[in-house]
PDB file of N, CA and C in Angstrom:
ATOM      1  N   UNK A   1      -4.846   9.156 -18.388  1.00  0.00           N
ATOM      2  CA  UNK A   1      -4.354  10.249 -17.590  1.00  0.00           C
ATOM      3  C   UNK A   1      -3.265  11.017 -18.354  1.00  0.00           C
ATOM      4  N   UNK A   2      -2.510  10.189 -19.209  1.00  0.00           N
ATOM      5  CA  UNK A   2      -1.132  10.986 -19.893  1.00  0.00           C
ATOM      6  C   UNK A   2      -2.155  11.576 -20.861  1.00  0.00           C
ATOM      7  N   UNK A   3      -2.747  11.222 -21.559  1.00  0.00           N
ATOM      8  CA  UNK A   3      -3.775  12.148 -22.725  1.00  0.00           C
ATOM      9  C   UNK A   3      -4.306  13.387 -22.328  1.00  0.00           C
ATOM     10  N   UNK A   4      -4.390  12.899 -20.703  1.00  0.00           N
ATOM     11  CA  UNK A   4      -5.035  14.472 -20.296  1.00  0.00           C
ATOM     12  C   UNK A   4      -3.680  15.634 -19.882  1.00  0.00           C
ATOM     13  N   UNK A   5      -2.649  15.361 -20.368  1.00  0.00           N
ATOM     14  CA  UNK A   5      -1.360  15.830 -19.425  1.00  0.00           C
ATOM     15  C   UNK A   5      -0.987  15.887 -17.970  1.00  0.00           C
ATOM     16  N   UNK A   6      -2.053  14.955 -17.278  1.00  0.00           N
ATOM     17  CA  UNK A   6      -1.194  14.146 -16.141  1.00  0.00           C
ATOM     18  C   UNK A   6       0.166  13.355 -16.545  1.00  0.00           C
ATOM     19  N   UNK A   7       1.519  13.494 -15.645  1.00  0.00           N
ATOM     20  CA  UNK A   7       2.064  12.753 -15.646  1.00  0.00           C
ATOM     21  C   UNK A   7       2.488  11.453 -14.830  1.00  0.00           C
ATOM     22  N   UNK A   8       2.359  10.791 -14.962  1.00  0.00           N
ATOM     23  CA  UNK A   8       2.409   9.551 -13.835  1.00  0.00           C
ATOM     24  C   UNK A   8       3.302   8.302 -14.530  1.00  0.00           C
ATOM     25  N   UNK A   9       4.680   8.664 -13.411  1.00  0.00           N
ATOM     26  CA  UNK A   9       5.505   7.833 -13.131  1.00  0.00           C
ATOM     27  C   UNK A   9       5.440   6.328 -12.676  1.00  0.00           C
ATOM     28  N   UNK A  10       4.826   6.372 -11.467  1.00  0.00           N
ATOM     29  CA  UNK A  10       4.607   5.013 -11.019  1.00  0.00           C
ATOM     30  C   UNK A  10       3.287   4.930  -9.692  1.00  0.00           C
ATOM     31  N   UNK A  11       2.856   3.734 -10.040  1.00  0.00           N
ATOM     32  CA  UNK A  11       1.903   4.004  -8.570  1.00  0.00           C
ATOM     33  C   UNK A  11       3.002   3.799  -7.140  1.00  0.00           C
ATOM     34  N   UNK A  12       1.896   4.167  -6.090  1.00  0.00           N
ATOM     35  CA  UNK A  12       2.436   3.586  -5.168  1.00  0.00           C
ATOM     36  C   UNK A  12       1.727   2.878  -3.917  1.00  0.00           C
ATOM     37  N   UNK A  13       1.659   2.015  -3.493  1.00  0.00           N
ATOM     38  CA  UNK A  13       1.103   1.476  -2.710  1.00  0.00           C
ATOM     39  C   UNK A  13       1.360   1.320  -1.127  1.00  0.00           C
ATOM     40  N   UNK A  14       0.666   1.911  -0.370  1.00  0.00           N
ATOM     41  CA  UNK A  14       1.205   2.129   0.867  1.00  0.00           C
ATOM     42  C   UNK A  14       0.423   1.041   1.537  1.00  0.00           C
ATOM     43  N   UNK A  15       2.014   0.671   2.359  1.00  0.00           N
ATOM     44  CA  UNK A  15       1.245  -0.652   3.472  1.00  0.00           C
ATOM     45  C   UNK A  15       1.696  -0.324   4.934  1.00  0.00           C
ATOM     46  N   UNK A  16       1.275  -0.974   5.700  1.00  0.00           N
ATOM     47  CA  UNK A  16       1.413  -0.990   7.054  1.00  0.00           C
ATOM     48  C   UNK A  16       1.851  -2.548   7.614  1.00  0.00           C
ATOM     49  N   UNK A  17       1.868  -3.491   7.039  1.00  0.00           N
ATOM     50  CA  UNK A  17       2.227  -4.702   7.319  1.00  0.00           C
ATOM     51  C   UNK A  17       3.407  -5.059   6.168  1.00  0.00           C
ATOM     52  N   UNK A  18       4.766  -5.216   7.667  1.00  0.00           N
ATOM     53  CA  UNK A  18       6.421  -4.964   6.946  1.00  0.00           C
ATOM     54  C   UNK A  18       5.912  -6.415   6.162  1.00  0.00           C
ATOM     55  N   UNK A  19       5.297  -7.693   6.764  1.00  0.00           N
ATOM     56  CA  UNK A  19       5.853  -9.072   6.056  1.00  0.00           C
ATOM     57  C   UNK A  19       5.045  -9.102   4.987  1.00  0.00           C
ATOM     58  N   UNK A  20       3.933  -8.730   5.045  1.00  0.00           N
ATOM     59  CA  UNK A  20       3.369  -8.909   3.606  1.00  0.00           C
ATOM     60  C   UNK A  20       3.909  -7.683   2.477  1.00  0.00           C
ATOM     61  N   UNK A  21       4.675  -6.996   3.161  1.00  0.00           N
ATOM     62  CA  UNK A  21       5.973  -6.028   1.846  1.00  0.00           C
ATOM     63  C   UNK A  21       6.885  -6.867   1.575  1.00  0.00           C
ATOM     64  N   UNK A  22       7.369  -7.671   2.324  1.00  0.00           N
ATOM     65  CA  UNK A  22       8.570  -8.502   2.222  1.00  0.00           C
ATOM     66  C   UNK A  22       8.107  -9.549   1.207  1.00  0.00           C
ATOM     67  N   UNK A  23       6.666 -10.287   1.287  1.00  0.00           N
ATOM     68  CA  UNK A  23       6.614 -11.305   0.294  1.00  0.00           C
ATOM     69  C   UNK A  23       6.298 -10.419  -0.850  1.00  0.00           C
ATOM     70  N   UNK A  24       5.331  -9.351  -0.975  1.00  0.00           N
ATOM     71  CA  UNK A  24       5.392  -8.614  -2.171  1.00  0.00           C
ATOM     72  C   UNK A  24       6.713  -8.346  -2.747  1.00  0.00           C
ATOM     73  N   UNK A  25       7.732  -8.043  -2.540  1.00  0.00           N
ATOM     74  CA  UNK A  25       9.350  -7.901  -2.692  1.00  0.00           C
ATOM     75  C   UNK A  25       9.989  -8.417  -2.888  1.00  0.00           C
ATOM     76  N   UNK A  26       9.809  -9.826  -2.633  1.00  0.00           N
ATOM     77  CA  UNK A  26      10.915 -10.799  -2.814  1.00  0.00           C
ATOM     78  C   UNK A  26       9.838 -12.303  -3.484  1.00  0.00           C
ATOM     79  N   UNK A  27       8.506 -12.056  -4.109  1.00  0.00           N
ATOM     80  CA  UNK A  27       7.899 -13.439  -3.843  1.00  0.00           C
ATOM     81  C   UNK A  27       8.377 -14.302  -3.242  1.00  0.00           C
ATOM     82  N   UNK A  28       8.415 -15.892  -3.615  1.00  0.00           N
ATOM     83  CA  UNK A  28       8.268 -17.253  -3.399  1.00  0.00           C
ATOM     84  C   UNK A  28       9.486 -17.076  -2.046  1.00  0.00           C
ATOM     85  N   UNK A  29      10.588 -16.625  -2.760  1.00  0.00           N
ATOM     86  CA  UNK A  29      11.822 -16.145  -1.677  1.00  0.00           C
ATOM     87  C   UNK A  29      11.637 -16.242  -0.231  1.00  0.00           C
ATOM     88  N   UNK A  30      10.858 -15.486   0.045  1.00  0.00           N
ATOM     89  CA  UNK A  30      10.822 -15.036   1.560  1.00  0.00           C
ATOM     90  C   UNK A  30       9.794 -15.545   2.298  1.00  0.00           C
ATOM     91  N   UNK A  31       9.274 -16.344   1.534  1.00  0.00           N
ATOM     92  CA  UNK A  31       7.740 -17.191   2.007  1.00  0.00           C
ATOM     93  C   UNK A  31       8.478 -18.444   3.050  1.00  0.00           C
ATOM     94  N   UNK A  32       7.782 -18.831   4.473  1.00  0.00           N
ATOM     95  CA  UNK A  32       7.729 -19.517   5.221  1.00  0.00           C
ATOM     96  C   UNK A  32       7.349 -20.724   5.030  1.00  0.00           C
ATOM     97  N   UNK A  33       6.967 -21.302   6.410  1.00  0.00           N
ATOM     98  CA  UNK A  33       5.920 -22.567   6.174  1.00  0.00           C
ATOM     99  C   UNK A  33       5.052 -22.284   6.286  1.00  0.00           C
ATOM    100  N   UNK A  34       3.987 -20.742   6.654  1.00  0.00           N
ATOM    101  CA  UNK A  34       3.021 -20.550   6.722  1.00  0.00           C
ATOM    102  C   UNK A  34       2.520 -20.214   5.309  1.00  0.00           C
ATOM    103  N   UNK A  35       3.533 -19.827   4.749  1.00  0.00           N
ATOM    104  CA  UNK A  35       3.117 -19.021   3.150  1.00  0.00           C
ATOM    105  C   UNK A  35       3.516 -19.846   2.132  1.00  0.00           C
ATOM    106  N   UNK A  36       3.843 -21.006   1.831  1.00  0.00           N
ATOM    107  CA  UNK A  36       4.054 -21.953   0.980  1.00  0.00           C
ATOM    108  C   UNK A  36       3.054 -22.483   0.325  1.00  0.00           C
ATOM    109  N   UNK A  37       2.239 -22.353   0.661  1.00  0.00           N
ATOM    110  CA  UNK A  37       0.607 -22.827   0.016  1.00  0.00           C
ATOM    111  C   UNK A  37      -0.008 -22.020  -0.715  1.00  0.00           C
ATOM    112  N   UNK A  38       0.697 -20.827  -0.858  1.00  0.00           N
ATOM    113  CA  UNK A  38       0.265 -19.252  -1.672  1.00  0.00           C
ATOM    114  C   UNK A  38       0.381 -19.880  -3.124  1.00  0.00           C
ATOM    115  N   UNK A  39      -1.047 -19.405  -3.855  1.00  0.00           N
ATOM    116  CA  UNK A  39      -0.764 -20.007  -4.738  1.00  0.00           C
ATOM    117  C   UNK A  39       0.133 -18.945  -6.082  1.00  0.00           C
ATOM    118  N   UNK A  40       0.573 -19.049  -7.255  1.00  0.00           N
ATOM    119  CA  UNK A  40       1.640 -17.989  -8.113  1.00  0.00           C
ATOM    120  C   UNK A  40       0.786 -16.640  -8.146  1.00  0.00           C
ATOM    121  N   UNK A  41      -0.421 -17.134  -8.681  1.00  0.00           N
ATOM    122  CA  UNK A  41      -1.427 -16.260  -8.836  1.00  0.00           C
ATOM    123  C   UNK A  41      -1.110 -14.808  -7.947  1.00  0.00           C
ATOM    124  N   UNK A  42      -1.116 -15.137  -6.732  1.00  0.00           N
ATOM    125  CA  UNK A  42      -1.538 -14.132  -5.971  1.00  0.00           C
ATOM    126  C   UNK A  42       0.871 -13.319  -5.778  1.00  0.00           C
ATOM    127  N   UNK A  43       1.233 -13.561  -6.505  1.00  0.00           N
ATOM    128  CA  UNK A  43       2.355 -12.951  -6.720  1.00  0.00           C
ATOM    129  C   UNK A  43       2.290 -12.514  -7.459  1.00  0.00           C
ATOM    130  N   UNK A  44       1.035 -12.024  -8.052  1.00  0.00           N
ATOM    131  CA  UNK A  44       1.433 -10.898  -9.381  1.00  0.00           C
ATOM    132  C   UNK A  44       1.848  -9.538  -8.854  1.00  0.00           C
ATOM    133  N   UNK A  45       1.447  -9.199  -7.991  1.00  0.00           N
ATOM    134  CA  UNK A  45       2.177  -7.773  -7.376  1.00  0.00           C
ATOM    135  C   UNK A  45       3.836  -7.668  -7.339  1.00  0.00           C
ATOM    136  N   UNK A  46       4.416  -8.690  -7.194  1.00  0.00           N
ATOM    137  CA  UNK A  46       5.902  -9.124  -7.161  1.00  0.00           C
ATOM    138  C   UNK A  46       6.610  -8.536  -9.075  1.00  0.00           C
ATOM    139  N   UNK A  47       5.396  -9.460  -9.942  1.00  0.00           N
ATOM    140  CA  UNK A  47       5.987  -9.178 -11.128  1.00  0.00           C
ATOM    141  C   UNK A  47       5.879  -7.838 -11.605  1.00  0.00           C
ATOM    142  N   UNK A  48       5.050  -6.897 -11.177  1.00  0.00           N
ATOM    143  CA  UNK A  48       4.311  -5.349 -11.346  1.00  0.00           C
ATOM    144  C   UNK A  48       5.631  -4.629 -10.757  1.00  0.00           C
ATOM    145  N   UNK A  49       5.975  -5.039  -9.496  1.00  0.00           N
ATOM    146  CA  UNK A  49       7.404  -4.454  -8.787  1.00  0.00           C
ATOM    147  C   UNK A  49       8.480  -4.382  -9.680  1.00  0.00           C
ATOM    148  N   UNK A  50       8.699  -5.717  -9.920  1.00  0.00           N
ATOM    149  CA  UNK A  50       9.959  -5.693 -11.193  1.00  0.00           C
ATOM    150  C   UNK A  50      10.056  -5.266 -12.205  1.00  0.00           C
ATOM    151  N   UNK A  51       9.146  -4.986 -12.848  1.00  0.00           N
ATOM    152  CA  UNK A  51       8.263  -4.582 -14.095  1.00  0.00           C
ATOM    153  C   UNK A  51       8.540  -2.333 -13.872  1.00  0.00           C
ATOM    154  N   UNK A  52       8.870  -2.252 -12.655  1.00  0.00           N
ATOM    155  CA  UNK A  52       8.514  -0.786 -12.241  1.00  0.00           C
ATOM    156  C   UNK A  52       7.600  -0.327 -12.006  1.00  0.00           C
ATOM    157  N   UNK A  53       6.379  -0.859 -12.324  1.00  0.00           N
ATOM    158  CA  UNK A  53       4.956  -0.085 -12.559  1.00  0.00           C
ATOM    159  C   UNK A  53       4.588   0.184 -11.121  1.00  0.00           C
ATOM    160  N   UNK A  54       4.656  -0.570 -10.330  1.00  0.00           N
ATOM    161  CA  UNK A  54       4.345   0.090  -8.561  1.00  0.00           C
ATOM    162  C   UNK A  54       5.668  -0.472  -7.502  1.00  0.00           C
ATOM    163  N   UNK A  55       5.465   0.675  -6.415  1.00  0.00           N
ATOM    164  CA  UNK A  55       6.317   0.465  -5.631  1.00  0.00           C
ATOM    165  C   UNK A  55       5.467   0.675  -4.702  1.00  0.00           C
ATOM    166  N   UNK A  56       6.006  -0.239  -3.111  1.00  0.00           N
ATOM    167  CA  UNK A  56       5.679  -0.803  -1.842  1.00  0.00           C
ATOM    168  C   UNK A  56       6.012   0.023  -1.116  1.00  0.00           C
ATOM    169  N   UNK A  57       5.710   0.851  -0.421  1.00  0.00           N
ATOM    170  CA  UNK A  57       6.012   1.938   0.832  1.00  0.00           C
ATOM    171  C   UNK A  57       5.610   1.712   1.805  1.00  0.00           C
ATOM    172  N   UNK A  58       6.122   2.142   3.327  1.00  0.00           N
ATOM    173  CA  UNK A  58       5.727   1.666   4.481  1.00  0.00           C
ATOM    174  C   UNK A  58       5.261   2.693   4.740  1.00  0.00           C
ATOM    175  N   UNK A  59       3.888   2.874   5.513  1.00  0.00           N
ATOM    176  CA  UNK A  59       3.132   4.055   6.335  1.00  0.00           C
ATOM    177  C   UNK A  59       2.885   3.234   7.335  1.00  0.00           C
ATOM    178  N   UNK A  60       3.233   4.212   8.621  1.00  0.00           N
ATOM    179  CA  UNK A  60       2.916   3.377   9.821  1.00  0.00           C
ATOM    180  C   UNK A  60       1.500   3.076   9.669  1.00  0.00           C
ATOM    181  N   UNK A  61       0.859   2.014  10.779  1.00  0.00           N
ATOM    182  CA  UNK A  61      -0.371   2.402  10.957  1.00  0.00           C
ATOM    183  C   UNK A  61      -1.446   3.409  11.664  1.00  0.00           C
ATOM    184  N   UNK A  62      -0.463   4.447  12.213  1.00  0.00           N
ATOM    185  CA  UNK A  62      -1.115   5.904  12.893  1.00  0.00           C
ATOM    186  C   UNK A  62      -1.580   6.966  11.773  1.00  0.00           C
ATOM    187  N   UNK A  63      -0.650   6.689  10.629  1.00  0.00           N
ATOM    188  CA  UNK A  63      -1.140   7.474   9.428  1.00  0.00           C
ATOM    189  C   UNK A  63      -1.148   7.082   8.936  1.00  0.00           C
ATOM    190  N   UNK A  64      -2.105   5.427   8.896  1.00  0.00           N
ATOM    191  CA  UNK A  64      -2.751   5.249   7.433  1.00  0.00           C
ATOM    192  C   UNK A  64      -3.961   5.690   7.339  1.00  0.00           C
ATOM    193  N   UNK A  65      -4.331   6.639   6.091  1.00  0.00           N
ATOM    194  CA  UNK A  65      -5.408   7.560   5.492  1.00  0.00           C
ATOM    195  C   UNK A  65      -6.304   6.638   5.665  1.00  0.00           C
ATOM    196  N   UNK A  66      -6.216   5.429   5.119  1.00  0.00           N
ATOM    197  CA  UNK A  66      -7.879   4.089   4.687  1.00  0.00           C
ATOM    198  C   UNK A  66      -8.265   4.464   5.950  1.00  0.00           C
ATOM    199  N   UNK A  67      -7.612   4.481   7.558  1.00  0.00           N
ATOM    200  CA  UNK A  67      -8.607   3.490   8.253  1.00  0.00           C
ATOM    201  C   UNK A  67      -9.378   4.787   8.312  1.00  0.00           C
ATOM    202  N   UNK A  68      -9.444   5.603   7.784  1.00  0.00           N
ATOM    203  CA  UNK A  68     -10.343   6.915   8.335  1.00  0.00           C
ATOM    204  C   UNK A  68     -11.496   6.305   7.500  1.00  0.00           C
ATOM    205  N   UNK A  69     -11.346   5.678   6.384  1.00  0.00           N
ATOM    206  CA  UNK A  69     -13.017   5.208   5.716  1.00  0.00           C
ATOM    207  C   UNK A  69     -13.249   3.784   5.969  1.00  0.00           C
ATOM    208  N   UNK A  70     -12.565   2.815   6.776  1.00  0.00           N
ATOM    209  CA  UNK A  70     -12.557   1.819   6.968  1.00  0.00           C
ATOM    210  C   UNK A  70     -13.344   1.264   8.666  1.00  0.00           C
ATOM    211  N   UNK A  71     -12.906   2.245   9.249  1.00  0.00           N
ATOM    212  CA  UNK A  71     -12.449   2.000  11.007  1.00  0.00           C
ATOM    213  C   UNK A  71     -12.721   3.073  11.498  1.00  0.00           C
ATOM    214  N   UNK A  72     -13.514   2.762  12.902  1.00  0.00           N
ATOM    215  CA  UNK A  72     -13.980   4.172  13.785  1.00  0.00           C
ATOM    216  C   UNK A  72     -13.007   4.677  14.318  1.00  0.00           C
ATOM    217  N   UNK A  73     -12.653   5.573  13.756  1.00  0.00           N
ATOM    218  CA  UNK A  73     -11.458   6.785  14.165  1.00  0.00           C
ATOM    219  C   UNK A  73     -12.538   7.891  15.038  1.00  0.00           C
ATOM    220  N   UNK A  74     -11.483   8.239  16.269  1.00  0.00           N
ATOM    221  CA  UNK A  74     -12.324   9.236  16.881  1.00  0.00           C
ATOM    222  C   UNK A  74     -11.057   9.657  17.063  1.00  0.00           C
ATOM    223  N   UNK A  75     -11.633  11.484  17.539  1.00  0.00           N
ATOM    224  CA  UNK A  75     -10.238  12.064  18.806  1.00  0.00           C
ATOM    225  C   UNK A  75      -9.356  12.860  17.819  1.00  0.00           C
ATOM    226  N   UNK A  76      -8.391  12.716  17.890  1.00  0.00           N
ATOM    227  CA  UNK A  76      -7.425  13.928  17.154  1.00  0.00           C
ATOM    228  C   UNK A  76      -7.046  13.161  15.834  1.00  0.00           C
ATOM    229  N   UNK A  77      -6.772  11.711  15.934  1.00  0.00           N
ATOM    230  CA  UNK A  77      -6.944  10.883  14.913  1.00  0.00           C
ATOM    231  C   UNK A  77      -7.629  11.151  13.778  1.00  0.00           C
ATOM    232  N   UNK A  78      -9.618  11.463  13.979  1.00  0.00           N
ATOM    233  CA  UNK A  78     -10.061  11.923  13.224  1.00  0.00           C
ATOM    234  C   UNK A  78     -10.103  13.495  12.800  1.00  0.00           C
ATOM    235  N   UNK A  79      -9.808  13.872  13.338  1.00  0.00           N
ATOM    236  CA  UNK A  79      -9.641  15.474  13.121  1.00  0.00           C
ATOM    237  C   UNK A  79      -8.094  15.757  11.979  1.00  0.00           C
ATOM    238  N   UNK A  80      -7.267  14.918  12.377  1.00  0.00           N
ATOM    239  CA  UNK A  80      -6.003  15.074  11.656  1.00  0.00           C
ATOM    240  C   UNK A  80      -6.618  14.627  10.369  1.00  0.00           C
ATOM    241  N   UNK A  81      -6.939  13.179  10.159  1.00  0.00           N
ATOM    242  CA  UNK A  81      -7.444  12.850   8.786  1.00  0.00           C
ATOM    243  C   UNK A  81      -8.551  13.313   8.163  1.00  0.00           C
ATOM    244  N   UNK A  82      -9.729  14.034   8.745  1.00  0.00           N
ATOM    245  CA  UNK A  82     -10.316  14.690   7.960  1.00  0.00           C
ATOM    246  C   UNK A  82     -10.060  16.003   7.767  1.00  0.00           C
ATOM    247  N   UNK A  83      -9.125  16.506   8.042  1.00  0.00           N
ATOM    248  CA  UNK A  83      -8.325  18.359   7.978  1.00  0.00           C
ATOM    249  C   UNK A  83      -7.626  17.135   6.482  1.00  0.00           C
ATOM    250  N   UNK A  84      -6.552  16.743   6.159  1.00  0.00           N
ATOM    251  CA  UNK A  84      -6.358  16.351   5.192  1.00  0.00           C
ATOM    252  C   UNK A  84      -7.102  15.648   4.055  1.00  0.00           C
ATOM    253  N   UNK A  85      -8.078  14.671   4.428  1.00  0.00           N
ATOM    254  CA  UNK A  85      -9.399  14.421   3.361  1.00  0.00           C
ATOM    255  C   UNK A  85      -9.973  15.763   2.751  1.00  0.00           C
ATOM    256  N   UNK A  86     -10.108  16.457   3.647  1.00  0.00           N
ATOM    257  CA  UNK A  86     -10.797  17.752   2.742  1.00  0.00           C
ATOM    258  C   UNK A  86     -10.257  18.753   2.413  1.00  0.00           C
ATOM    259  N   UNK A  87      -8.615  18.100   2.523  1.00  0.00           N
ATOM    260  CA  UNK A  87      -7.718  19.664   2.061  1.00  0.00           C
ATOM    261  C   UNK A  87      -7.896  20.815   2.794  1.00  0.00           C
ATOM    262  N   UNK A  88      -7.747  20.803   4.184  1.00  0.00           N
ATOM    263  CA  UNK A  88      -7.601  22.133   4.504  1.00  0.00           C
ATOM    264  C   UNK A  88      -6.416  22.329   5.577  1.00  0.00           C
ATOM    265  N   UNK A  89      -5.447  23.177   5.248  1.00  0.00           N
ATOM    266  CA  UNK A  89      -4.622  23.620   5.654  1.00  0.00           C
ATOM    267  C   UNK A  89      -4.232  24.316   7.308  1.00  0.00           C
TER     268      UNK A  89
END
């Protein structure tokens, strides 16, 4: 993407679930008794954080974009997200 003169800073990853931001954020740290069995592996998003390369953002779940390709959205719901899927103003 930089070859093409895109510039790109950092990704970003938008979530809707605060606790699984919190273990992304803090790994092993903030893990429970439910999450203690996680194995390192799946904390590589933790080291990517520290690293800078992506950051964790909260989008509620009323505007998260996925569920429009994920989940039957009807109603103004879908009308809002597909006026923005197809760019129109």
């Amino acid at each position: 993407m930089q070859a093409q003169g895109i510039n790109i800073t950092t990704n970003i990853i938008y979530r809707d679930n605060t606790s699984s931001m919190k273990l992304e954020n803090n790994g092993k740290e903030s893990s429970g008794k439910r999450t203690r069995h996680f194995h390192i592996k799946y904390f590589y998003i933790t080291d990517l954080i520290k690293q800078g390369e992506v950051t964790i953002k909260h989008c509620p779940t009323d505007e998260m974009i996925a569920d429009y390709m994920s989940k039957p959205v009807t109603g103004a719901k879908f009308k809002q997200f597909r006026k923005y899927i197809m760019g129109w103003n």
